[in-house]
PDB file of N, CA and C in Angstrom:
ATOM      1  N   UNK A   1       0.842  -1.175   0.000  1.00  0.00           N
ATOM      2  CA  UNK A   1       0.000   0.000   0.000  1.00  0.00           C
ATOM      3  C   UNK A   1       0.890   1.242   0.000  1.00  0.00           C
ATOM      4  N   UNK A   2       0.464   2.641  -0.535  1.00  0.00           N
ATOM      5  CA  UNK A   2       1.167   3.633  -1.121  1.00  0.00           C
ATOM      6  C   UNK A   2       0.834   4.616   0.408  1.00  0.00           C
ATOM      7  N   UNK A   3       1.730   4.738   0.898  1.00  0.00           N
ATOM      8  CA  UNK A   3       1.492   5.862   1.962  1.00  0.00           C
ATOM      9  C   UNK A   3       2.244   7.587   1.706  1.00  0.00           C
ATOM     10  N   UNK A   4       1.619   8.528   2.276  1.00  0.00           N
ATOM     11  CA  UNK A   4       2.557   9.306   2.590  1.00  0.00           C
ATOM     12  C   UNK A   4       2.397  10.241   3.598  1.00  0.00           C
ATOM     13  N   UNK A   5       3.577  11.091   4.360  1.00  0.00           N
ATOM     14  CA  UNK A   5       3.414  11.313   5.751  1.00  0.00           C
ATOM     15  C   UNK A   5       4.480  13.036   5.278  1.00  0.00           C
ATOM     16  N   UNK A   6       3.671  13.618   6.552  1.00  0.00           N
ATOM     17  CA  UNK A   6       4.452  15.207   6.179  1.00  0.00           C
ATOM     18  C   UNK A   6       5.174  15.263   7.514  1.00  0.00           C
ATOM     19  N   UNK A   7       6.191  15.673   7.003  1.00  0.00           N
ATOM     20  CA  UNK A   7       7.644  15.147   8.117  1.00  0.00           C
ATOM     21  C   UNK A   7       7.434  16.469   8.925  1.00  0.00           C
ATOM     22  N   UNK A   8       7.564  16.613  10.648  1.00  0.00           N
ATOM     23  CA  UNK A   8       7.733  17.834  11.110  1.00  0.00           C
ATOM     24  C   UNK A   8       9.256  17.969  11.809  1.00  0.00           C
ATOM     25  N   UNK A   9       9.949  19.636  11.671  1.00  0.00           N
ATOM     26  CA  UNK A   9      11.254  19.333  11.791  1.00  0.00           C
ATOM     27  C   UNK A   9      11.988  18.804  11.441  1.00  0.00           C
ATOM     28  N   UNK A  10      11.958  18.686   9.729  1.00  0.00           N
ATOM     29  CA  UNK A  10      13.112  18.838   8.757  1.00  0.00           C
ATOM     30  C   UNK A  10      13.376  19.742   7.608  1.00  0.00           C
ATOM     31  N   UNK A  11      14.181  19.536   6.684  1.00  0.00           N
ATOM     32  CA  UNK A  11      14.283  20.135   5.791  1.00  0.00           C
ATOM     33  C   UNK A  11      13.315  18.906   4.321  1.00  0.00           C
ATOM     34  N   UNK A  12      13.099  18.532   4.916  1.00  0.00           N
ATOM     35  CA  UNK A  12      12.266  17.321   3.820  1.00  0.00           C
ATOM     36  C   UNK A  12      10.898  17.735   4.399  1.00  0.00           C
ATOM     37  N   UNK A  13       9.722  18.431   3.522  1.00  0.00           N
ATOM     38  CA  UNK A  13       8.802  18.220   3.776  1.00  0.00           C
ATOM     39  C   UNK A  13       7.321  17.215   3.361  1.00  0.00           C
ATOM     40  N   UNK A  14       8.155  15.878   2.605  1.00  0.00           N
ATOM     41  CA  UNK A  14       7.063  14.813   3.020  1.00  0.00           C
ATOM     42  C   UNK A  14       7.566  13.640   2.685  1.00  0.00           C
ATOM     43  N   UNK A  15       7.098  12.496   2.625  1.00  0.00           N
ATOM     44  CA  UNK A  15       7.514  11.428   2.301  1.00  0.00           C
ATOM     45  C   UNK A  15       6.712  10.476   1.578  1.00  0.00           C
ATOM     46  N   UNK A  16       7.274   9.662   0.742  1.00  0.00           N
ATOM     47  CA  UNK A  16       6.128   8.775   0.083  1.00  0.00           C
ATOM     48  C   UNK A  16       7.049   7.827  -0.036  1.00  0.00           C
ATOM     49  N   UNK A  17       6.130   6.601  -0.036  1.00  0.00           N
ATOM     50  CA  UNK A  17       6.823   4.788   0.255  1.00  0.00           C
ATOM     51  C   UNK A  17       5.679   3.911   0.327  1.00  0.00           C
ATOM     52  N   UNK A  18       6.094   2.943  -0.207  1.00  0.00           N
ATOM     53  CA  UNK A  18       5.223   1.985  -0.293  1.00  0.00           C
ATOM     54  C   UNK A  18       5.503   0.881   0.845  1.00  0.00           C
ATOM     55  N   UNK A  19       4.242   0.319   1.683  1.00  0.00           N
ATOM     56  CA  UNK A  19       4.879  -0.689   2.443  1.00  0.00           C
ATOM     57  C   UNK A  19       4.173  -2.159   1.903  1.00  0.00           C
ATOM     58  N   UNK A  20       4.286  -2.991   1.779  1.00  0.00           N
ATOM     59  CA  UNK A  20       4.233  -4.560   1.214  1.00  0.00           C
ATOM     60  C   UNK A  20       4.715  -5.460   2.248  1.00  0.00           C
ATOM     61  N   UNK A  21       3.796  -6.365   2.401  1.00  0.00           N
ATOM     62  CA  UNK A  21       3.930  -7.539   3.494  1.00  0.00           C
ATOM     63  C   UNK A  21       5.055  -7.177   4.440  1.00  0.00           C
ATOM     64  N   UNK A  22       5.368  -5.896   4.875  1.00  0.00           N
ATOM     65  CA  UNK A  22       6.167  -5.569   5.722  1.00  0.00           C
ATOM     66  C   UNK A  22       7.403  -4.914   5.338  1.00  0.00           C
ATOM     67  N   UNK A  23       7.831  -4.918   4.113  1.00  0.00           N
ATOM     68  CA  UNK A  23       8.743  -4.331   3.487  1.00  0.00           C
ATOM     69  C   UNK A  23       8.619  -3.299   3.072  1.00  0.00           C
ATOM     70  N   UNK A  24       9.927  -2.375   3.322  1.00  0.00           N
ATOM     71  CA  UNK A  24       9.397  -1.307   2.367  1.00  0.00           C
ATOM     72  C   UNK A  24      10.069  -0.748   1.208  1.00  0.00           C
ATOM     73  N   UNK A  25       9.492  -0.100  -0.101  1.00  0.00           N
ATOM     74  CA  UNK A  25      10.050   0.431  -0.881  1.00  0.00           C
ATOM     75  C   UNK A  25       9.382   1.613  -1.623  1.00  0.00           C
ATOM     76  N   UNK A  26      10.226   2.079  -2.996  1.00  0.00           N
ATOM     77  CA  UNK A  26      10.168   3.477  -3.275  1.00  0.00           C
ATOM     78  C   UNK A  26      10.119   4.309  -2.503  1.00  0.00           C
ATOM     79  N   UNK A  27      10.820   4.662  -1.462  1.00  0.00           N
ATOM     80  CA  UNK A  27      11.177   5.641  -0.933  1.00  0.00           C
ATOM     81  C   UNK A  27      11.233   6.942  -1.428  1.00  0.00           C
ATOM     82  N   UNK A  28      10.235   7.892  -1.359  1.00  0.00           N
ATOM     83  CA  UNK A  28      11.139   9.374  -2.126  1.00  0.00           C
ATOM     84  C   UNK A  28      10.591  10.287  -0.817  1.00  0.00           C
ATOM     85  N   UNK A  29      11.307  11.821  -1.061  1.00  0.00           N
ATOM     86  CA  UNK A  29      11.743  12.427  -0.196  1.00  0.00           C
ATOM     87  C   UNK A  29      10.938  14.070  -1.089  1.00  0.00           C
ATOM     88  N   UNK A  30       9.881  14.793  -0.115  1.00  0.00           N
ATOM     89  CA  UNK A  30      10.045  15.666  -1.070  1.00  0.00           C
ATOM     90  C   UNK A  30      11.219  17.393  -0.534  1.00  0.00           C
ATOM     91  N   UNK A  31      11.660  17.831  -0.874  1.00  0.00           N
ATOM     92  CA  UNK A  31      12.882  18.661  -0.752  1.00  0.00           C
ATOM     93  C   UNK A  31      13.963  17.934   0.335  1.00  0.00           C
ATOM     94  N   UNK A  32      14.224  19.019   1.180  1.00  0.00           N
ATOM     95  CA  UNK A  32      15.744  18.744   1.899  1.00  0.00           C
ATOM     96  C   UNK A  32      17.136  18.024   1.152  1.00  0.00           C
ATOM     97  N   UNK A  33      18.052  17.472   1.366  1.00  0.00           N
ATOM     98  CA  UNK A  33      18.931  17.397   0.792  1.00  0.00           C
ATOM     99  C   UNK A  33      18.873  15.991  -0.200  1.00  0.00           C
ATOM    100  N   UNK A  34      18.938  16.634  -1.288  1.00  0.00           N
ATOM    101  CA  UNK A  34      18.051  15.290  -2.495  1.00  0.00           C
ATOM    102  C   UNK A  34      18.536  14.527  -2.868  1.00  0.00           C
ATOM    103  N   UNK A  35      20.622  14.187  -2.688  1.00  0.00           N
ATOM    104  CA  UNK A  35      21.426  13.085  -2.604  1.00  0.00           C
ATOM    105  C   UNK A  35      21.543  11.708  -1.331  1.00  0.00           C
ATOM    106  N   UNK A  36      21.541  12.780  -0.188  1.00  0.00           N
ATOM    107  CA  UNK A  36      21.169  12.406   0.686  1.00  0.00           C
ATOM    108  C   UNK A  36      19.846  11.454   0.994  1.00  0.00           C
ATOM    109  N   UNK A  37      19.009  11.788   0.560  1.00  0.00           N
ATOM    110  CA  UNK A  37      17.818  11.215   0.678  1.00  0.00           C
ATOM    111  C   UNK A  37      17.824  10.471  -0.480  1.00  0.00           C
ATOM    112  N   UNK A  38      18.136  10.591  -1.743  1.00  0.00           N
ATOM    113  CA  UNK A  38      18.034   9.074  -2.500  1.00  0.00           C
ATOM    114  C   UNK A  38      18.539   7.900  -1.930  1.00  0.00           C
ATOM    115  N   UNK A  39      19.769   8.448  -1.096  1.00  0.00           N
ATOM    116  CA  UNK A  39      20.798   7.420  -0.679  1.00  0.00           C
ATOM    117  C   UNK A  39      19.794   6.393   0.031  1.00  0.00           C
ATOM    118  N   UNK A  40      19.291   7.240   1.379  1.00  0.00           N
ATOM    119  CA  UNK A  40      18.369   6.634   2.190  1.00  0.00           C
ATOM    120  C   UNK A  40      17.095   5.788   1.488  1.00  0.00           C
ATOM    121  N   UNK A  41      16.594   6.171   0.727  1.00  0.00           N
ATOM    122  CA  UNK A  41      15.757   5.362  -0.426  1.00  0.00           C
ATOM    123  C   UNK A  41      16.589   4.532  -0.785  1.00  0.00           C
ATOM    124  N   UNK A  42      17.489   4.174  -1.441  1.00  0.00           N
ATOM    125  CA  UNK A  42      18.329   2.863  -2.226  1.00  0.00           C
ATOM    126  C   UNK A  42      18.200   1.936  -0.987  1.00  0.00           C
ATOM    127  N   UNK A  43      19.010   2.535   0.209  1.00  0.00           N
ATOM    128  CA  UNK A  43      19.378   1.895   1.024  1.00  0.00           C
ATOM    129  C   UNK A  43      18.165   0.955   1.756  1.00  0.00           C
ATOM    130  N   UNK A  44      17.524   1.399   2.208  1.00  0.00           N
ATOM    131  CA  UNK A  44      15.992   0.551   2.719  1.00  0.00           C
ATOM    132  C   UNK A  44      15.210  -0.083   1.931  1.00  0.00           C
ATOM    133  N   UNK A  45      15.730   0.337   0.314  1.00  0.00           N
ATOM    134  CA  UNK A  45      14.538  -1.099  -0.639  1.00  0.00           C
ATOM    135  C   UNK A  45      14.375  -1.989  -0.347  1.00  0.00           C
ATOM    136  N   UNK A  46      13.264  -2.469  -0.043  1.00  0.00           N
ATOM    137  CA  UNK A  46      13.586  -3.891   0.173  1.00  0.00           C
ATOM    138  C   UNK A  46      13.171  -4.248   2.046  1.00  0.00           C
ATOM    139  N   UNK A  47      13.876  -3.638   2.315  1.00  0.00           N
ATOM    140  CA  UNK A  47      14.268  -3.872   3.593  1.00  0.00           C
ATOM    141  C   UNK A  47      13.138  -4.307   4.415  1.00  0.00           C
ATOM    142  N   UNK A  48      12.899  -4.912   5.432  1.00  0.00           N
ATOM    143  CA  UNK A  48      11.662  -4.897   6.537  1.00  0.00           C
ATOM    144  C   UNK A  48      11.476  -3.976   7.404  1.00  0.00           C
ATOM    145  N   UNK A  49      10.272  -2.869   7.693  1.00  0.00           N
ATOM    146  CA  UNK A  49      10.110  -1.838   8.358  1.00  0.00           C
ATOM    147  C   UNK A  49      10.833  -1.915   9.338  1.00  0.00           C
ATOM    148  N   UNK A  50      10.221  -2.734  10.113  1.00  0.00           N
ATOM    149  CA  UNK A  50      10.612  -2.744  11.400  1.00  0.00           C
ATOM    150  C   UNK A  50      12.794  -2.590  11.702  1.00  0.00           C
ATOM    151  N   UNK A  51      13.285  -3.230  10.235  1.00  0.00           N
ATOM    152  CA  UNK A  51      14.797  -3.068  10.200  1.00  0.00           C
ATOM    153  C   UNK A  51      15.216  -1.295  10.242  1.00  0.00           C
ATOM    154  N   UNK A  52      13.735  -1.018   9.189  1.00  0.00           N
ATOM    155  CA  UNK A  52      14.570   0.360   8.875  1.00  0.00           C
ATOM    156  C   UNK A  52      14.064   1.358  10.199  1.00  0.00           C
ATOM    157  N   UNK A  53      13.048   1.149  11.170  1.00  0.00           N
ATOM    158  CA  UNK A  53      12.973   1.954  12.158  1.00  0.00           C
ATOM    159  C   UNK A  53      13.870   1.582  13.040  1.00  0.00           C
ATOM    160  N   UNK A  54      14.037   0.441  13.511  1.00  0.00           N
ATOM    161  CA  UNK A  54      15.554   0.624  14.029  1.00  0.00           C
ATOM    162  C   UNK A  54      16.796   0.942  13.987  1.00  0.00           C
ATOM    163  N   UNK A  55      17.081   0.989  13.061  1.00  0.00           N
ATOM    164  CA  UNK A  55      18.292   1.500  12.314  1.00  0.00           C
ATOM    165  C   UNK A  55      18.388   3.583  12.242  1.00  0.00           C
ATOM    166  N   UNK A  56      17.058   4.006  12.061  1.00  0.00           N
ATOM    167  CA  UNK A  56      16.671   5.003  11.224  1.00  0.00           C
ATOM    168  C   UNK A  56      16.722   5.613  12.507  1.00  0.00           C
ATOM    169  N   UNK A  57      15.475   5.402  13.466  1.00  0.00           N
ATOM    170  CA  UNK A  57      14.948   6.117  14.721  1.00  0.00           C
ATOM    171  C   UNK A  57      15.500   6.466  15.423  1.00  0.00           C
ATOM    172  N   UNK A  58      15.504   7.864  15.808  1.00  0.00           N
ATOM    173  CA  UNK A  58      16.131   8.313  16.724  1.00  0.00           C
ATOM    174  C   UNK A  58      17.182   9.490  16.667  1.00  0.00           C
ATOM    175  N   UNK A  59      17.676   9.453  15.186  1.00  0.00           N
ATOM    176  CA  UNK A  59      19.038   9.710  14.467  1.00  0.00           C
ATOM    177  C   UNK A  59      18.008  11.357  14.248  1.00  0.00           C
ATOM    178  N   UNK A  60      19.366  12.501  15.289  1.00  0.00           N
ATOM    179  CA  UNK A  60      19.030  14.273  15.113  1.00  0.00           C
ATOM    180  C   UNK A  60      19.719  14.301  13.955  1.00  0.00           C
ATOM    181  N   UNK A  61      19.687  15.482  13.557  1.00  0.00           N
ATOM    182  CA  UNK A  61      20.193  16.118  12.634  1.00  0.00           C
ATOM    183  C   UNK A  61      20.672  17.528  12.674  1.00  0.00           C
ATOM    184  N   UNK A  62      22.100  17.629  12.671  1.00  0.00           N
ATOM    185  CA  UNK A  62      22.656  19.024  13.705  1.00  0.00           C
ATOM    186  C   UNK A  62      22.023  18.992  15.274  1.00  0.00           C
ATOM    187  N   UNK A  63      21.206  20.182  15.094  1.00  0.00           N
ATOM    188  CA  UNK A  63      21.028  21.038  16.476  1.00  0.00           C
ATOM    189  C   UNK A  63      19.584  20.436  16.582  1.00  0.00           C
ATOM    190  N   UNK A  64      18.840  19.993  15.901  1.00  0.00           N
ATOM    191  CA  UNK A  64      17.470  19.207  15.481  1.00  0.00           C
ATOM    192  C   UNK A  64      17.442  18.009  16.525  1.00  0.00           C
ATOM    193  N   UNK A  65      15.938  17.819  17.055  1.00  0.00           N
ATOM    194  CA  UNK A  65      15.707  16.620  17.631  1.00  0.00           C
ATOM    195  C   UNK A  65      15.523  15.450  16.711  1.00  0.00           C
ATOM    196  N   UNK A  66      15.127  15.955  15.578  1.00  0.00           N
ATOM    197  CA  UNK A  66      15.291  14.452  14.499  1.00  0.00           C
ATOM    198  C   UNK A  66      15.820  14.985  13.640  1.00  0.00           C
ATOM    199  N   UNK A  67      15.678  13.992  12.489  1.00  0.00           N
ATOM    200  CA  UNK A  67      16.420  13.895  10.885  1.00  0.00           C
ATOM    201  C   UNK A  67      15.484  13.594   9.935  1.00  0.00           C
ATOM    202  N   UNK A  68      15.770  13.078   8.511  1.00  0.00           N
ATOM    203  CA  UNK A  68      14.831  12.516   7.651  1.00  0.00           C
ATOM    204  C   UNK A  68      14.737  11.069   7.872  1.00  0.00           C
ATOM    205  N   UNK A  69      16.000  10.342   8.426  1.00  0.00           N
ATOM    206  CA  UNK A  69      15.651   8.956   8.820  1.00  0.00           C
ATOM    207  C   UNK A  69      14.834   8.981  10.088  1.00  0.00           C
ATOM    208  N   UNK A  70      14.559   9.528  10.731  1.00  0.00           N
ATOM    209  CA  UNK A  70      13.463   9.726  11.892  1.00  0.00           C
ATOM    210  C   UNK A  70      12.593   9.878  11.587  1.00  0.00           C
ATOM    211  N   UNK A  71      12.407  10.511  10.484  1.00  0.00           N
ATOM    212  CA  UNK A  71      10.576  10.605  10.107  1.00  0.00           C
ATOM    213  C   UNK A  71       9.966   9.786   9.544  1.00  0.00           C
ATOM    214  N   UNK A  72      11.683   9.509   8.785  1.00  0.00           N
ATOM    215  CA  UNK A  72      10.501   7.849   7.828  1.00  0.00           C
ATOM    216  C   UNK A  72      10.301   6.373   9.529  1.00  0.00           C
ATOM    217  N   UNK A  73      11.298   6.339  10.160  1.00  0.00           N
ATOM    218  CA  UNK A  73      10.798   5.699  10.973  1.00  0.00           C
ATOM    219  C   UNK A  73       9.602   5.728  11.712  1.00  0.00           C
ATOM    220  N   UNK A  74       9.082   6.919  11.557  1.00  0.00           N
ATOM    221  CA  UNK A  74       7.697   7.919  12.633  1.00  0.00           C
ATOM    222  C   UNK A  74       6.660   7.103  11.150  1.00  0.00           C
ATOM    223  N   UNK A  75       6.782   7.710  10.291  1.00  0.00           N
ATOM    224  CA  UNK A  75       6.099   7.415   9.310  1.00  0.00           C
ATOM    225  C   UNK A  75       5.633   5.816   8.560  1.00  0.00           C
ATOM    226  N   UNK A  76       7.053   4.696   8.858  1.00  0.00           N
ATOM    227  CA  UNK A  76       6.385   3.337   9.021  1.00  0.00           C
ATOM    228  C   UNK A  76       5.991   2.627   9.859  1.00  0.00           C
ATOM    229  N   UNK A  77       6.321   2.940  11.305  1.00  0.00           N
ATOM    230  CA  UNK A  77       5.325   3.478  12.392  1.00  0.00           C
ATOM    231  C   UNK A  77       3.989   3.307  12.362  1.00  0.00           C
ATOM    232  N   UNK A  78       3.717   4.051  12.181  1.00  0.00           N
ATOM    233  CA  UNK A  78       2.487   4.592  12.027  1.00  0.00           C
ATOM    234  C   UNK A  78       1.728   3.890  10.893  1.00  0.00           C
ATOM    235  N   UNK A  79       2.178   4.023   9.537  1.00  0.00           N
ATOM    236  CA  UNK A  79       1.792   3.094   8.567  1.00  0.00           C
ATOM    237  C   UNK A  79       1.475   1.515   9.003  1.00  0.00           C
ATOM    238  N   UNK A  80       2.740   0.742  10.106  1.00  0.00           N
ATOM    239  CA  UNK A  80       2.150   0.136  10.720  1.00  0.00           C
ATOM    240  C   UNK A  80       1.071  -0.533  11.256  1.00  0.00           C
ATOM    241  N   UNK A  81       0.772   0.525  11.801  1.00  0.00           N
ATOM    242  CA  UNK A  81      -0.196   0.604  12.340  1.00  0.00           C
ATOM    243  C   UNK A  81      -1.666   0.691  12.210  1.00  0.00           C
ATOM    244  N   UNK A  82      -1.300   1.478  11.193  1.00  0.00           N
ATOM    245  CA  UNK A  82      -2.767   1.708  10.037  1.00  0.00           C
ATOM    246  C   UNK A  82      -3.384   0.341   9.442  1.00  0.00           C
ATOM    247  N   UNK A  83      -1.946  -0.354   8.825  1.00  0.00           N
ATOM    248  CA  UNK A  83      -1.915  -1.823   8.677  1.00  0.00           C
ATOM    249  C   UNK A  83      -2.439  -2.891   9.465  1.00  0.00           C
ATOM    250  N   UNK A  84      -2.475  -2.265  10.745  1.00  0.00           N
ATOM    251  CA  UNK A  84      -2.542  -3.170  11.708  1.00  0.00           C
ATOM    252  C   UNK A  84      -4.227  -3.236  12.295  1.00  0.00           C
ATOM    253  N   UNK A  85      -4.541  -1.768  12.345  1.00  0.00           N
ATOM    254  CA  UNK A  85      -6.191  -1.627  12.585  1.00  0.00           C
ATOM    255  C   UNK A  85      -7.059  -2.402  11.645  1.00  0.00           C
ATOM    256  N   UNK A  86      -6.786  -2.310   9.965  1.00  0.00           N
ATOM    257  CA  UNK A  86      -7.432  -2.450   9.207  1.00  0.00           C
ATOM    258  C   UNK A  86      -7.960  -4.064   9.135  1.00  0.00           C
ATOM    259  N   UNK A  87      -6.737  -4.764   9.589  1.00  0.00           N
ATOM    260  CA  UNK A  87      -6.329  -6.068   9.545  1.00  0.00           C
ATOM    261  C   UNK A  87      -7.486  -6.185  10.516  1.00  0.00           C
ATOM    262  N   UNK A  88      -7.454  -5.982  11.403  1.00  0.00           N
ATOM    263  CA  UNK A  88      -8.215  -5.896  12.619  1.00  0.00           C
ATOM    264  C   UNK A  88      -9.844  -6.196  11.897  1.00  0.00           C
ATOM    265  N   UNK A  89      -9.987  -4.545  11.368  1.00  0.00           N
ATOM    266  CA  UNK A  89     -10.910  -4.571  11.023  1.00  0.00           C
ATOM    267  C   UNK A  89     -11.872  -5.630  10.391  1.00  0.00           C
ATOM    268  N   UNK A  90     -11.101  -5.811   9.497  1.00  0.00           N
ATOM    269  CA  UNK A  90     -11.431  -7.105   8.379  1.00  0.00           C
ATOM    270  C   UNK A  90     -11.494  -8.321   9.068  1.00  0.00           C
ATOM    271  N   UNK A  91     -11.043  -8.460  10.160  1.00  0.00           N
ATOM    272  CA  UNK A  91     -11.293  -9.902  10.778  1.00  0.00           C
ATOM    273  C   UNK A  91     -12.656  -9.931  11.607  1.00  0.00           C
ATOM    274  N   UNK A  92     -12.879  -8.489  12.311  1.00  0.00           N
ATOM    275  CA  UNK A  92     -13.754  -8.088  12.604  1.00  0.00           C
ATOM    276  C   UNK A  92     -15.201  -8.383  11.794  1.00  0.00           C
ATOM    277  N   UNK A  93     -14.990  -7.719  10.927  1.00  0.00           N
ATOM    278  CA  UNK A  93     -16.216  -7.579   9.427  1.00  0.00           C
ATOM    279  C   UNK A  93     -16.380  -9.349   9.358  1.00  0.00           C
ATOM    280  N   UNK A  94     -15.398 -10.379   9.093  1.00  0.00           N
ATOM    281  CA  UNK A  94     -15.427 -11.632   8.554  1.00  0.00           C
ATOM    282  C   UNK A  94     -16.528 -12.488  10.196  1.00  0.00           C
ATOM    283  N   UNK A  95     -15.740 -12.189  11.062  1.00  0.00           N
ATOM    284  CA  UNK A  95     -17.102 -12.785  12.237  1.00  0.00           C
ATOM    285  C   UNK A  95     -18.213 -12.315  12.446  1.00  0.00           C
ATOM    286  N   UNK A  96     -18.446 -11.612  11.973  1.00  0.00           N
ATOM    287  CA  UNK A  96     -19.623 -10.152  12.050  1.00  0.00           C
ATOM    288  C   UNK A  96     -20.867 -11.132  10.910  1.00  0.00           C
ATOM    289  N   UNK A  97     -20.188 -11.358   9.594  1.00  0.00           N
ATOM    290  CA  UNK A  97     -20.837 -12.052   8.405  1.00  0.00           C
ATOM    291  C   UNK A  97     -20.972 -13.712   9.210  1.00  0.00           C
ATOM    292  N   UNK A  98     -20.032 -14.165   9.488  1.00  0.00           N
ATOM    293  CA  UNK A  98     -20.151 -15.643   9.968  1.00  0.00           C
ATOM    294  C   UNK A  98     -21.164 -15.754  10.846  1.00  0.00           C
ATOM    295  N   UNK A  99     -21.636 -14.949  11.941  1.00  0.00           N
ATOM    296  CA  UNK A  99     -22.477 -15.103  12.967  1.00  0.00           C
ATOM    297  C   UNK A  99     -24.168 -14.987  12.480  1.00  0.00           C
TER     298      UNK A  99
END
């Protein structure tokens, strides 16, 4: 599924990525530093969320309480999560019909 999240406290103001059975890819970045942030896109293709919020989370930037790898961690996070209600949901809906 195609998400995207508006980063607060960076120079990147949004993000778009796709997450898939837990993985994530296409990473793009919209402004802040645009080498930089491809890098971070190459680098997590593929990868399993949960790898790249650990890796990612936490990480300031200068004088900043976060970075752009902090937001995408905030951001699959959360996507997560979204993932996670819906799932919910739908299992919900399926006993709902069975009963």
């Amino acid at each position: 599924m195609q998400y995207s999240y508006h980063t607060r406290g960076t120079c990147s103001t949004q993000i778009f990525f796709d997450l898939e059975e837990g993985r994530v890819h296409n990473v793009h970045f919209l402004n802040g530093c645009d080498g930089n942030l491809q890098a971070i896109g190459k680098l997590v293709e593929g990868m399993p969320a949960e790898a790249v919020i650990e890796r990612c989370g936490g990480i300031s930037c200068g004088n900043k309480p976060t970075s752009c790898g902090d937001q995408l961690a905030t951001a699959l996070k959360l996507a997560m999560q979204e993932e996670e209600r819906a799932a919910v949901s739908e299992a919900v809906e399926e006993q709902l019909k069975e009963a």
